[in-house]
Structures are given as structure tokens and as C-alpha cells.
PDB file of N, CA and C in Angstrom:
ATOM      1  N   UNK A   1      93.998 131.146-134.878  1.00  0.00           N
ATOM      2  CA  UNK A   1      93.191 131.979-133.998  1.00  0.00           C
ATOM      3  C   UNK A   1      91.870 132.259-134.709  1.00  0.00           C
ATOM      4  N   UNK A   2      91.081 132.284-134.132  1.00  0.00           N
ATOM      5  CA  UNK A   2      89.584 132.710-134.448  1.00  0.00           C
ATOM      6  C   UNK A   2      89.436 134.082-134.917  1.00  0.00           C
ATOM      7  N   UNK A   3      88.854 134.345-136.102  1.00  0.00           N
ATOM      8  CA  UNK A   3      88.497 135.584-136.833  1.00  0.00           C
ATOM      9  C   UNK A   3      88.127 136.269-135.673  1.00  0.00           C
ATOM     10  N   UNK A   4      86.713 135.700-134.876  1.00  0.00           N
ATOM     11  CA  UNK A   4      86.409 137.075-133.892  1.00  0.00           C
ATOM     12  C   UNK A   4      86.951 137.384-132.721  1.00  0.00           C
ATOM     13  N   UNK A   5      88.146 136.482-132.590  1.00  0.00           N
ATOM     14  CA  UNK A   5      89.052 136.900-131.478  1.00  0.00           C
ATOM     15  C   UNK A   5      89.573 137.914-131.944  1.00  0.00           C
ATOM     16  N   UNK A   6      90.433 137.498-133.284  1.00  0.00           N
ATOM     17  CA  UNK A   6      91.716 138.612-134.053  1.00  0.00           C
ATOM     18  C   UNK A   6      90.583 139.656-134.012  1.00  0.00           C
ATOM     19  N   UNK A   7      89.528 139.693-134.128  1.00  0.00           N
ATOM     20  CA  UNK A   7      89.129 141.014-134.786  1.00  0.00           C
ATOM     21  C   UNK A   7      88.883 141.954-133.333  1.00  0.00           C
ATOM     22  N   UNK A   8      88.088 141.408-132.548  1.00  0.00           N
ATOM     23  CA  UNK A   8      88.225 141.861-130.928  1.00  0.00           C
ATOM     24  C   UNK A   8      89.232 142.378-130.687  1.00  0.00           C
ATOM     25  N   UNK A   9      90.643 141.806-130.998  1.00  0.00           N
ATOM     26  CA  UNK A   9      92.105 142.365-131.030  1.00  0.00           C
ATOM     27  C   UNK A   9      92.335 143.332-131.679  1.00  0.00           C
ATOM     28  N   UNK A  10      91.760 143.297-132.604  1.00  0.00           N
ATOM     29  CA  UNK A  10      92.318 144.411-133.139  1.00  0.00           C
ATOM     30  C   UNK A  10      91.552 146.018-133.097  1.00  0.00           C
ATOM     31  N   UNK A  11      90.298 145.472-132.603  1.00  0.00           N
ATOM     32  CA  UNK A  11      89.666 146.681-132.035  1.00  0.00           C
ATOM     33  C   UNK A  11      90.203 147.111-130.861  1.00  0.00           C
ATOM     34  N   UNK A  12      90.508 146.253-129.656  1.00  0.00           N
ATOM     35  CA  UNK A  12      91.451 146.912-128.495  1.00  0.00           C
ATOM     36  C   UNK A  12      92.820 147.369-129.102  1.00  0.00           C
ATOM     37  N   UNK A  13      93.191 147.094-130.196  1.00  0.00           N
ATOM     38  CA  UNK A  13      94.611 147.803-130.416  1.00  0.00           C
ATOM     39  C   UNK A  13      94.073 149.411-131.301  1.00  0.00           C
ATOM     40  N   UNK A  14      93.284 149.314-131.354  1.00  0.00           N
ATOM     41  CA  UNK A  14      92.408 150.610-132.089  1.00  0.00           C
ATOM     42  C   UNK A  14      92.433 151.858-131.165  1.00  0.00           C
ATOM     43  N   UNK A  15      91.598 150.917-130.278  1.00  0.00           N
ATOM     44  CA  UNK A  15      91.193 152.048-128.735  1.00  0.00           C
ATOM     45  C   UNK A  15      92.016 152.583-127.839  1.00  0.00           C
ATOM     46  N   UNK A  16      92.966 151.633-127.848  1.00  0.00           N
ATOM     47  CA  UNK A  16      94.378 152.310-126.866  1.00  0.00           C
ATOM     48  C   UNK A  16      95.285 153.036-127.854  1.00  0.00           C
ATOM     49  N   UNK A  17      95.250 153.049-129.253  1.00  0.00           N
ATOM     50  CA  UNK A  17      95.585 154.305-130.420  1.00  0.00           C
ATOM     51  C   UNK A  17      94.891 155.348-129.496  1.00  0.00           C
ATOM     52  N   UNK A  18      93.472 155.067-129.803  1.00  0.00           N
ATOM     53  CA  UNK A  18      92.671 156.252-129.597  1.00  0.00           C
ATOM     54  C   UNK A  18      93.061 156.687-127.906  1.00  0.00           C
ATOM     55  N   UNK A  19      92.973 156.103-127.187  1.00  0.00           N
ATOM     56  CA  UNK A  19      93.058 156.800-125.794  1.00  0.00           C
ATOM     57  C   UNK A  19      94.374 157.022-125.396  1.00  0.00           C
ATOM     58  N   UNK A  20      95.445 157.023-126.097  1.00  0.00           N
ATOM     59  CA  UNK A  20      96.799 157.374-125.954  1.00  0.00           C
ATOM     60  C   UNK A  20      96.662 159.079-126.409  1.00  0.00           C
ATOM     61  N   UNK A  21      96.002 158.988-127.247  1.00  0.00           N
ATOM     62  CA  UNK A  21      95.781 160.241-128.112  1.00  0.00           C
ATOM     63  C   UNK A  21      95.123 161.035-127.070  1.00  0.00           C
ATOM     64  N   UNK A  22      94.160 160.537-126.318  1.00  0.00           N
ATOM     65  CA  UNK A  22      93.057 161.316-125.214  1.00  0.00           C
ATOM     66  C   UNK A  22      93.755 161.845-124.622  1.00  0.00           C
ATOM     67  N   UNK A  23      94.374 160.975-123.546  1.00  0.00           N
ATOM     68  CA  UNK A  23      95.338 160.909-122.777  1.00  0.00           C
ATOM     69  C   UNK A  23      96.701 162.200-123.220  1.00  0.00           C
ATOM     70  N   UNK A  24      97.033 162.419-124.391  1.00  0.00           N
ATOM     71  CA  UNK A  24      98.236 163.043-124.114  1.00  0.00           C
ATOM     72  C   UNK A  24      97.387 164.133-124.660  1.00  0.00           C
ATOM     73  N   UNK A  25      96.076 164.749-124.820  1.00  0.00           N
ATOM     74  CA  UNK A  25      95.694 165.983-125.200  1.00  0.00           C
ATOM     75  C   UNK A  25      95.727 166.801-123.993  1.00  0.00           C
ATOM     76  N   UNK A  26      95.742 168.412-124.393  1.00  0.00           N
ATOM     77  CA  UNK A  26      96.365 169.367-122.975  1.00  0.00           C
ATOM     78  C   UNK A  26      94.840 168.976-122.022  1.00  0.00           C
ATOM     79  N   UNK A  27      93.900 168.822-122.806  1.00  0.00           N
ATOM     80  CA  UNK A  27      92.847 168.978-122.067  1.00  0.00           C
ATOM     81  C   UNK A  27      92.056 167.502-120.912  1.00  0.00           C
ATOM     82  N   UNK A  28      92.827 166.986-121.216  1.00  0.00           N
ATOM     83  CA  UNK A  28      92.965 165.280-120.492  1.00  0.00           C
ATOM     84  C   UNK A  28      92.495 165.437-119.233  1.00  0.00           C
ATOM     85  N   UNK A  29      93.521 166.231-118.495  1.00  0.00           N
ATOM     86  CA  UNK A  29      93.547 166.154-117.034  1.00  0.00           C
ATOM     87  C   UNK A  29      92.235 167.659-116.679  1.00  0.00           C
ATOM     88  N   UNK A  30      91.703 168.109-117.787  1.00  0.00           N
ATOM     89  CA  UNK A  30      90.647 169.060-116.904  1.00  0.00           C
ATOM     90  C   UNK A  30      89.525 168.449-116.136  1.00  0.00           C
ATOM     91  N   UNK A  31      89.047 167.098-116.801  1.00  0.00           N
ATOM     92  CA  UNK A  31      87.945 166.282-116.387  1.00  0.00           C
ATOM     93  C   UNK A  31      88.223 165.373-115.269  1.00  0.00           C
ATOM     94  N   UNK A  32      88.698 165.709-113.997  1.00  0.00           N
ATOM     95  CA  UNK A  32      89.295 164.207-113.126  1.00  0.00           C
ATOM     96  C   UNK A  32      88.865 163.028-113.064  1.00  0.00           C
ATOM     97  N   UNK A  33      87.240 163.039-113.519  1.00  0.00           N
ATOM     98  CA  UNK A  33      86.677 161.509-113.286  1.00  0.00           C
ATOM     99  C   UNK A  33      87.035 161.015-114.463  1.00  0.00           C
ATOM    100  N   UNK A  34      86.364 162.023-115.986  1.00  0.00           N
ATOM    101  CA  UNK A  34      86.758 161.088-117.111  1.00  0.00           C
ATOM    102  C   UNK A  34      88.779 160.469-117.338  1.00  0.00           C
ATOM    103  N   UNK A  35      89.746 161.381-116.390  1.00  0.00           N
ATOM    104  CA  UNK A  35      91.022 161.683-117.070  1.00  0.00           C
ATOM    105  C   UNK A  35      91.042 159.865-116.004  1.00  0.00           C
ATOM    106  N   UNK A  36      90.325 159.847-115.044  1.00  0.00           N
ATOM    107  CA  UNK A  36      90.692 158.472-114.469  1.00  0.00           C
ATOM    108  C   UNK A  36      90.013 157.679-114.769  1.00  0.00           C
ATOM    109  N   UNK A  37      89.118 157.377-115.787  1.00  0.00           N
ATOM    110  CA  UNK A  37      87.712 156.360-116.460  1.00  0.00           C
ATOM    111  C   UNK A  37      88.849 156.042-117.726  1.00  0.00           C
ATOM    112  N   UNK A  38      89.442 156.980-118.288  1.00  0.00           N
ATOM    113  CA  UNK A  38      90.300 156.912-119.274  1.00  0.00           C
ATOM    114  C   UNK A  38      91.585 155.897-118.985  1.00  0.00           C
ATOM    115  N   UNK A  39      92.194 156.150-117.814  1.00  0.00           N
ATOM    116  CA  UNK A  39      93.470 155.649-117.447  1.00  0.00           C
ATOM    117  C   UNK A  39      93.294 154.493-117.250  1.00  0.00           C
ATOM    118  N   UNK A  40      92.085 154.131-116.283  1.00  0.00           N
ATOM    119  CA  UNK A  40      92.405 153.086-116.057  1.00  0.00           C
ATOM    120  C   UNK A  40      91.839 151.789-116.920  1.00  0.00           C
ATOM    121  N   UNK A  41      90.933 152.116-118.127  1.00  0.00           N
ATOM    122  CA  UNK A  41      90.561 151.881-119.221  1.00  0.00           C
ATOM    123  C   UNK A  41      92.116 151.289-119.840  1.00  0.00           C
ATOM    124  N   UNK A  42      93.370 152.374-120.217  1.00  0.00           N
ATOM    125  CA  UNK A  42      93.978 152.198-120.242  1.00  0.00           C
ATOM    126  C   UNK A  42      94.960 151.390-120.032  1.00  0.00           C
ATOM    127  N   UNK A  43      95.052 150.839-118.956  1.00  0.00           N
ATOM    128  CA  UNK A  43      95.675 150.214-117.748  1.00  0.00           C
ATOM    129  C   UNK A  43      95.136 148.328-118.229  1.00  0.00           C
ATOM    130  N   UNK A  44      93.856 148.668-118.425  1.00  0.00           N
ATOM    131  CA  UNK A  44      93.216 146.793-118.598  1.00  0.00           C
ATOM    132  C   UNK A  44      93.502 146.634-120.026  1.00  0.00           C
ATOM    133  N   UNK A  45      94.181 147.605-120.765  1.00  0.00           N
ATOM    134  CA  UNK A  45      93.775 146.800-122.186  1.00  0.00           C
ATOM    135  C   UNK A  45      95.359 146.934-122.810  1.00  0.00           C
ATOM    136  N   UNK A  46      95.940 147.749-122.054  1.00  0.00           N
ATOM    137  CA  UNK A  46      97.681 147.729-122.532  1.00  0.00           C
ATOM    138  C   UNK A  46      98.213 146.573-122.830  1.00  0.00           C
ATOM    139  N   UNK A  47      98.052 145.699-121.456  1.00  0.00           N
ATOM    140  CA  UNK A  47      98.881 144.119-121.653  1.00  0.00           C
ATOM    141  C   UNK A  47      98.325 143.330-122.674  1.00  0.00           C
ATOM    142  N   UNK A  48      96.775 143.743-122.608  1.00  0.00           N
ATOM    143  CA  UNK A  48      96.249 142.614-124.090  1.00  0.00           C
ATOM    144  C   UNK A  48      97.071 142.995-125.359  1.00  0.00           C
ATOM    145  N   UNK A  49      97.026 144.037-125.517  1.00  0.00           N
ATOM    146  CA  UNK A  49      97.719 144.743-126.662  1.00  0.00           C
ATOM    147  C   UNK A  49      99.052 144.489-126.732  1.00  0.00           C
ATOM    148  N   UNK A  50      99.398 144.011-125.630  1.00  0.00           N
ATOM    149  CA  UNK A  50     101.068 144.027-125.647  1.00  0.00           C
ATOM    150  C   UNK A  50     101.107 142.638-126.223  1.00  0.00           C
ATOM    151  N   UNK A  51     100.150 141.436-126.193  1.00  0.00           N
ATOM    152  CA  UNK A  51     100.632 140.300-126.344  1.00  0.00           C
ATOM    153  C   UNK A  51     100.036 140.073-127.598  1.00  0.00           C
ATOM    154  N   UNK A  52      98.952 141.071-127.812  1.00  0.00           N
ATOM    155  CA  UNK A  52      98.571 140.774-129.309  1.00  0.00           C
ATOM    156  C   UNK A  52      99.514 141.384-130.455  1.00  0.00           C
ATOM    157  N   UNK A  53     100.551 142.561-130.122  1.00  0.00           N
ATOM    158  CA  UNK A  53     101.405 142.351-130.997  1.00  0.00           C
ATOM    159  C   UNK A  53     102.817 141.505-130.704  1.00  0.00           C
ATOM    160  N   UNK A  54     103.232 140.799-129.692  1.00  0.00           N
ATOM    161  CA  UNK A  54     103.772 139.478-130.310  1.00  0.00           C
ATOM    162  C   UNK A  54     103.661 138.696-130.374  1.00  0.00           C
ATOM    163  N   UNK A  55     102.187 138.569-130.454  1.00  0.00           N
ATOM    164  CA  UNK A  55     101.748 137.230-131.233  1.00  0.00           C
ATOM    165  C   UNK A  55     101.353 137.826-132.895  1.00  0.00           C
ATOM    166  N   UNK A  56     101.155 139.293-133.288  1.00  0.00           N
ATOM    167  CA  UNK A  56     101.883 139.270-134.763  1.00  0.00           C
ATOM    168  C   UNK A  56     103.233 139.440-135.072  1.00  0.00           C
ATOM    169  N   UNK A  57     103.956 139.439-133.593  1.00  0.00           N
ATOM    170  CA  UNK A  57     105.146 139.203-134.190  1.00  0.00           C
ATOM    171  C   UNK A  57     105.586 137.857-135.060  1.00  0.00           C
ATOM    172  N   UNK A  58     105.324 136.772-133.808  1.00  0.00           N
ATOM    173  CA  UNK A  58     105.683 135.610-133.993  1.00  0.00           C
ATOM    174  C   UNK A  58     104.820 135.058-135.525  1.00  0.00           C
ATOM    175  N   UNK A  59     103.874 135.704-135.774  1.00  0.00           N
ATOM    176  CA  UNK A  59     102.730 135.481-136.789  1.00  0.00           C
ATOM    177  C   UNK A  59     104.059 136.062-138.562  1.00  0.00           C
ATOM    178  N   UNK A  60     104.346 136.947-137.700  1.00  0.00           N
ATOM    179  CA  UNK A  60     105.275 137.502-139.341  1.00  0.00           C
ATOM    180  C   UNK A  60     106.429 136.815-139.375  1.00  0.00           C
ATOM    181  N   UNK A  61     107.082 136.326-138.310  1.00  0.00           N
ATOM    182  CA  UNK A  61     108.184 135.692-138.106  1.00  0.00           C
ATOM    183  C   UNK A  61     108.169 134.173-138.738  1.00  0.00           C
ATOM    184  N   UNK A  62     106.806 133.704-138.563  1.00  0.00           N
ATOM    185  CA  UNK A  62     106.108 132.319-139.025  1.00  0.00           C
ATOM    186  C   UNK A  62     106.258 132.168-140.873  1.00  0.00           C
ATOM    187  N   UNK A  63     105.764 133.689-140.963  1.00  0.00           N
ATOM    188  CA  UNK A  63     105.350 134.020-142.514  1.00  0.00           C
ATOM    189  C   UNK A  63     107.089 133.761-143.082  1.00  0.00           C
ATOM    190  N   UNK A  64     108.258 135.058-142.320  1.00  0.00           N
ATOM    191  CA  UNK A  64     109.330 135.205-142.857  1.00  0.00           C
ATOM    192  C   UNK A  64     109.660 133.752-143.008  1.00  0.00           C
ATOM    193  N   UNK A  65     109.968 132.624-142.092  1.00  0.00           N
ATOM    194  CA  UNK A  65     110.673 131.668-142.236  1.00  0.00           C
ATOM    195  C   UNK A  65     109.942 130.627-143.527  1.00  0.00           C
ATOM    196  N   UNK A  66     108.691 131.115-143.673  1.00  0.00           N
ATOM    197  CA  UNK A  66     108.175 130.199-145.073  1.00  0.00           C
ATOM    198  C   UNK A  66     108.603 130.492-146.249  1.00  0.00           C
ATOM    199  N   UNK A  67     109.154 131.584-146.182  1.00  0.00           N
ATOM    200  CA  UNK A  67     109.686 132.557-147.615  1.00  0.00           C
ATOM    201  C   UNK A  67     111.111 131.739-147.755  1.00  0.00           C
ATOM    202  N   UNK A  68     111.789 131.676-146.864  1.00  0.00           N
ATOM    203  CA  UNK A  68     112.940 131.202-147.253  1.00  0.00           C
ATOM    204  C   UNK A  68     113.397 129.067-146.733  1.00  0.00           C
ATOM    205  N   UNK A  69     112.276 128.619-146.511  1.00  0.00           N
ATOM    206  CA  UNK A  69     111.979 127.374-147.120  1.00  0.00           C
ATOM    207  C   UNK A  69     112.140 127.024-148.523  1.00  0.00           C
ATOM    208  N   UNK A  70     112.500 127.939-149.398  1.00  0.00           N
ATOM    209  CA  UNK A  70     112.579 127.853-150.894  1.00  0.00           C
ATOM    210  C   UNK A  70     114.259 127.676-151.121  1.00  0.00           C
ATOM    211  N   UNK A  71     114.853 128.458-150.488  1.00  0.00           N
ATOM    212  CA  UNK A  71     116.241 127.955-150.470  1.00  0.00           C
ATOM    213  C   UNK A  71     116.717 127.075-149.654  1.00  0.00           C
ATOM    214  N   UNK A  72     117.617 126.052-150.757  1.00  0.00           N
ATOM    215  CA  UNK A  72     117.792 124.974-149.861  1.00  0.00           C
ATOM    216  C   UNK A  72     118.926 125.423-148.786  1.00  0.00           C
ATOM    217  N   UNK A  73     119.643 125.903-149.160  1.00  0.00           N
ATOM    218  CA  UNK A  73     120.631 126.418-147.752  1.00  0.00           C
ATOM    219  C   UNK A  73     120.264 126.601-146.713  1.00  0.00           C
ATOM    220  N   UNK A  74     119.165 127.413-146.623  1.00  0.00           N
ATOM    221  CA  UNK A  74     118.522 127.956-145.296  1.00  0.00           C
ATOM    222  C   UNK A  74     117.343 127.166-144.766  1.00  0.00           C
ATOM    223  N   UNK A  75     116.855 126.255-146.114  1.00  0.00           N
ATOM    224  CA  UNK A  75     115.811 125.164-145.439  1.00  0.00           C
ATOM    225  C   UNK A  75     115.643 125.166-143.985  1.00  0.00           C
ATOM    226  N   UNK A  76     116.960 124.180-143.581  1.00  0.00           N
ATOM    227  CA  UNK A  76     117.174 123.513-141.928  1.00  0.00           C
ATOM    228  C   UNK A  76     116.709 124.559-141.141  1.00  0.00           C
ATOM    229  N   UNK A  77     117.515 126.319-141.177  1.00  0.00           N
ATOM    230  CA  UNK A  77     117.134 127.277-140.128  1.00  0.00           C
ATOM    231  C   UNK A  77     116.024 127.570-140.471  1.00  0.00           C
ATOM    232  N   UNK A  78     114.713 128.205-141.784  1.00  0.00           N
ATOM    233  CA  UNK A  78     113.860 128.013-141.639  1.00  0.00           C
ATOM    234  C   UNK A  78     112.943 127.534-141.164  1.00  0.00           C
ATOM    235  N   UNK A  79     113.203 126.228-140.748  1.00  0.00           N
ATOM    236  CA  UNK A  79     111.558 125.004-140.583  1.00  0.00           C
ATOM    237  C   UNK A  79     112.375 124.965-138.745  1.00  0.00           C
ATOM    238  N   UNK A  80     113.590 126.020-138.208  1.00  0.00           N
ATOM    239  CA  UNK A  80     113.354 125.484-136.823  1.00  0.00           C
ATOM    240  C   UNK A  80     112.745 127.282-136.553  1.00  0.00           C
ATOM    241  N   UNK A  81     112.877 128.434-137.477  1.00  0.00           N
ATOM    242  CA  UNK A  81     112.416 129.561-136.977  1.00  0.00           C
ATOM    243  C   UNK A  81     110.647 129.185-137.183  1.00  0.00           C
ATOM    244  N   UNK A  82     109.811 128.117-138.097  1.00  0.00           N
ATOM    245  CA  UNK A  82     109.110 128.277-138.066  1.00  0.00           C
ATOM    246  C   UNK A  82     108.014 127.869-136.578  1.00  0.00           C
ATOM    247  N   UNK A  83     108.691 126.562-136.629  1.00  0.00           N
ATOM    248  CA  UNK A  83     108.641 125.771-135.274  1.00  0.00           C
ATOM    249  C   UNK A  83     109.008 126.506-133.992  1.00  0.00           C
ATOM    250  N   UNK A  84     109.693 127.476-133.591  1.00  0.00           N
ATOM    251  CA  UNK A  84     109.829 128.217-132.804  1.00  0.00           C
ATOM    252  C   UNK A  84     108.833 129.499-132.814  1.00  0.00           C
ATOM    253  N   UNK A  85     108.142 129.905-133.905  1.00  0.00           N
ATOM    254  CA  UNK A  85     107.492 130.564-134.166  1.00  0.00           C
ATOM    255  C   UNK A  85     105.981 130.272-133.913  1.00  0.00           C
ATOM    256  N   UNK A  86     106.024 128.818-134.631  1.00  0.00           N
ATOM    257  CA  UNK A  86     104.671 128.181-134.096  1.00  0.00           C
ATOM    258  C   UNK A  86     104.315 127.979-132.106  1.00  0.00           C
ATOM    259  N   UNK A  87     105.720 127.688-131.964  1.00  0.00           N
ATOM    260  CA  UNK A  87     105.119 127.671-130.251  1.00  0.00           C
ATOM    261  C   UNK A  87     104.639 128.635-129.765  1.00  0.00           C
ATOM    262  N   UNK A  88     105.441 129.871-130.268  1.00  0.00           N
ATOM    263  CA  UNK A  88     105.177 131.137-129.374  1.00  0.00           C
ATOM    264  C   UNK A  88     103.686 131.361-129.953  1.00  0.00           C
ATOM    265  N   UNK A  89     103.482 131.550-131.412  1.00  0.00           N
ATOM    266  CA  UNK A  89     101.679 131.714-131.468  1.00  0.00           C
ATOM    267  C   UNK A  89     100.910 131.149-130.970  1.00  0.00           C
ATOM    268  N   UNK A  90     101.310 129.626-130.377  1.00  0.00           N
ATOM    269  CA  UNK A  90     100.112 128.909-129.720  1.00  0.00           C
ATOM    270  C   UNK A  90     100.498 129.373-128.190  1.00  0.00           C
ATOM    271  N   UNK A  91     101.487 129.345-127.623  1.00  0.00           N
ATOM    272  CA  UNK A  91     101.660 129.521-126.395  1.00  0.00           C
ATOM    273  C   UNK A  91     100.995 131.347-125.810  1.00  0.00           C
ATOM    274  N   UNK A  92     101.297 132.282-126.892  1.00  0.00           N
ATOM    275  CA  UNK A  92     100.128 133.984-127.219  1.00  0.00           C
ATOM    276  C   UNK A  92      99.000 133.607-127.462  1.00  0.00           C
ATOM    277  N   UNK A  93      98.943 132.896-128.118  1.00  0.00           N
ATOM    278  CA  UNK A  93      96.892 132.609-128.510  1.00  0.00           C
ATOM    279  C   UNK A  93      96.299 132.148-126.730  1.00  0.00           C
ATOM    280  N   UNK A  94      96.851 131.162-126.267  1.00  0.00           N
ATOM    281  CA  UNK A  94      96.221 130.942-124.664  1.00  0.00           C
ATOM    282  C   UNK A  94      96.396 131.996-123.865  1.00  0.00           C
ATOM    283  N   UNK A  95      97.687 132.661-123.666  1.00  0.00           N
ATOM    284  CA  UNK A  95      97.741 133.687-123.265  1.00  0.00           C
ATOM    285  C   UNK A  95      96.526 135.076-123.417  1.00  0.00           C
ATOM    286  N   UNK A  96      96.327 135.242-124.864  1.00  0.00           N
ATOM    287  CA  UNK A  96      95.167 136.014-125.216  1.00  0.00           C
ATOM    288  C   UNK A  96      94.138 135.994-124.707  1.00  0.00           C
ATOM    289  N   UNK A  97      93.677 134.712-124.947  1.00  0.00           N
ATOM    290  CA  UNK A  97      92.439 134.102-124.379  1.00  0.00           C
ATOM    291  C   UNK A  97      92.303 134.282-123.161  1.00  0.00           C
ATOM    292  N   UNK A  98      92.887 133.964-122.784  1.00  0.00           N
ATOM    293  CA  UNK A  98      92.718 134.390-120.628  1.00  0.00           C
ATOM    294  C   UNK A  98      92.413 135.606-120.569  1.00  0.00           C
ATOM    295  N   UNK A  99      93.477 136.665-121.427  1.00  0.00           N
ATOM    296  CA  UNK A  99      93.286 138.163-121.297  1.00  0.00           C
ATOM    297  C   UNK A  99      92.076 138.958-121.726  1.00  0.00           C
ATOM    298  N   UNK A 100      91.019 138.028-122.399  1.00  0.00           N
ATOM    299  CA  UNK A 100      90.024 138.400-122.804  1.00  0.00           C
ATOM    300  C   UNK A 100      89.043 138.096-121.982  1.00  0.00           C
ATOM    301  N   UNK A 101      89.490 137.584-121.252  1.00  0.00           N
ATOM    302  CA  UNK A 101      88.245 136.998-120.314  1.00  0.00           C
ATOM    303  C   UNK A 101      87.917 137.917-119.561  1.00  0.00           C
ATOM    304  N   UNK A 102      86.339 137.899-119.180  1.00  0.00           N
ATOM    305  CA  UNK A 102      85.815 139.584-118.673  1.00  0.00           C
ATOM    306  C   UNK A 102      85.991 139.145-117.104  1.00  0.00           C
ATOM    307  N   UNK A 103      86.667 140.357-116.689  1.00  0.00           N
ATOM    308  CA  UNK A 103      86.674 140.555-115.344  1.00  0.00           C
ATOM    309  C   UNK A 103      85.221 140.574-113.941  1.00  0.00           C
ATOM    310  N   UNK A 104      85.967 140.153-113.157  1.00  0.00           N
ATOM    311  CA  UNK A 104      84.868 140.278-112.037  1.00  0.00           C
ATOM    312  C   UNK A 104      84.568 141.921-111.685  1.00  0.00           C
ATOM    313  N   UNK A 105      83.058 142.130-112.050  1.00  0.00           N
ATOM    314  CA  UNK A 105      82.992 143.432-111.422  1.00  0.00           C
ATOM    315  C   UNK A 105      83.371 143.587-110.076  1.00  0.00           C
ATOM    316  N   UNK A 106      83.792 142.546-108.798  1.00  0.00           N
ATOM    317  CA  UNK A 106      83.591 142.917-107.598  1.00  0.00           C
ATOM    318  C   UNK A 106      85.114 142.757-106.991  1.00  0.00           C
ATOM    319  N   UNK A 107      86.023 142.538-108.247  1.00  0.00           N
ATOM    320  CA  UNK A 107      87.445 143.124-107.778  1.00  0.00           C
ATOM    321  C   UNK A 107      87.529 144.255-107.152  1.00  0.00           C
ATOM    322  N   UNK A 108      87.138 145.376-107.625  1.00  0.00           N
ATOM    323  CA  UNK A 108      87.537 146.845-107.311  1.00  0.00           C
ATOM    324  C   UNK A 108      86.987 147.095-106.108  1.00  0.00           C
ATOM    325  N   UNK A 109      85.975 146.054-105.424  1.00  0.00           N
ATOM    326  CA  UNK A 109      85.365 146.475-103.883  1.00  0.00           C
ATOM    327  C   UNK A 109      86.217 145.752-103.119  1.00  0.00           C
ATOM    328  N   UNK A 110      85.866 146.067-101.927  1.00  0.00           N
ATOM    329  CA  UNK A 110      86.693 145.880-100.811  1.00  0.00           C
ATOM    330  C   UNK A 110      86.092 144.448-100.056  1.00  0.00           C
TER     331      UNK A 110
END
């Protein structure tokens, strides 16, 4: 994956920290426009986030199965968790990519 993708990623996994935090303060819902500028902010960047952490799942899962490539016992299941590991990062990386793609402003009209 591309440095300034991951890093894009990891700034949307930053911001939905941060607006989870907004979101559950008492004072959230005093503002109605910002408490719904917030949500639905919310709402577009959850699923990215959802797939950018399992694609570090599959990313640590990649790592675990290289560690134990060193023993020969576990060789064989290693190199198929890695290979199973490798699909899912490439098959999340396209996935990502779509999810990054900027929306049509003229969804939300009628």
C-alpha cells in the first residue's frame, strides 16, 4: 500500500477517535446542526475505518505467520496463513481504494 494512502488512513482512524469522543460528550446534542455535521461525518468514515483495521489485521497476521516460518514444523501452516493473509491485504487495499474515493456532492439532492 502506498505511504500516502496508509497515512490518509490513518488520519481517518484519528478523526473518528476524535468524533466518537464529540459525539458521546453531554454537550453533543445542544448544537443540532453541528450534533448532525458530526454524525453524519461519522457515518462516511466508519466503514473506511472498519476496513482499514482489517487490513492491519491481515497486515499482523502476514507479520505473525513470518515469525514462525523459522520452525520447521509449522513451516507448511505458516506460508498457507501467509498466503491467506496476502489475499485478504490485496483484496482490503482495492477495497480501500474505492472507499477513498471522493463522493459526488449531488448525492444528497434530490
Amino acid at each position: 500500500m502506498k505511504k500516502s494512502i496508509y497515512d490518509r488512513l490513518e488520519q481517518l482512524a484519528e478523526r473518528l477517535a476524535e468524533l466518537d469522543g464529540l459525539l458521546g460528550s453531554e454537550h453533543a446534542a445542544s448544537d443540532m446542526d453541528n450534533y448532525r455535521k458530526l454524525t453524519r461525518e461519522h457515518a462516511e468514515i466508519a466503514p473506511v475505518v472498519a476496513l482499514f483495521a482489517a487490513y492491519r489485521r491481515a497486515s499482523a497476521d502476514f507479520s505473525a505467520a513470518g515469525e514462525m516460518l523459522h520452525d520447521p514444523e509449522m513451516k507448511e501452516l505458516a506460508q498457507a496463513e501467509q498466503a491467506s493473509a496476502a489475499e485478504d491485504m490485496a483484496r482490503l487495499e482495492g477495497e480501500l481504494q474505492k472507499a477513498l474515493l471522493p463522493r459526488d456532492p449531488n448525492d444528497e439532492k434530490n
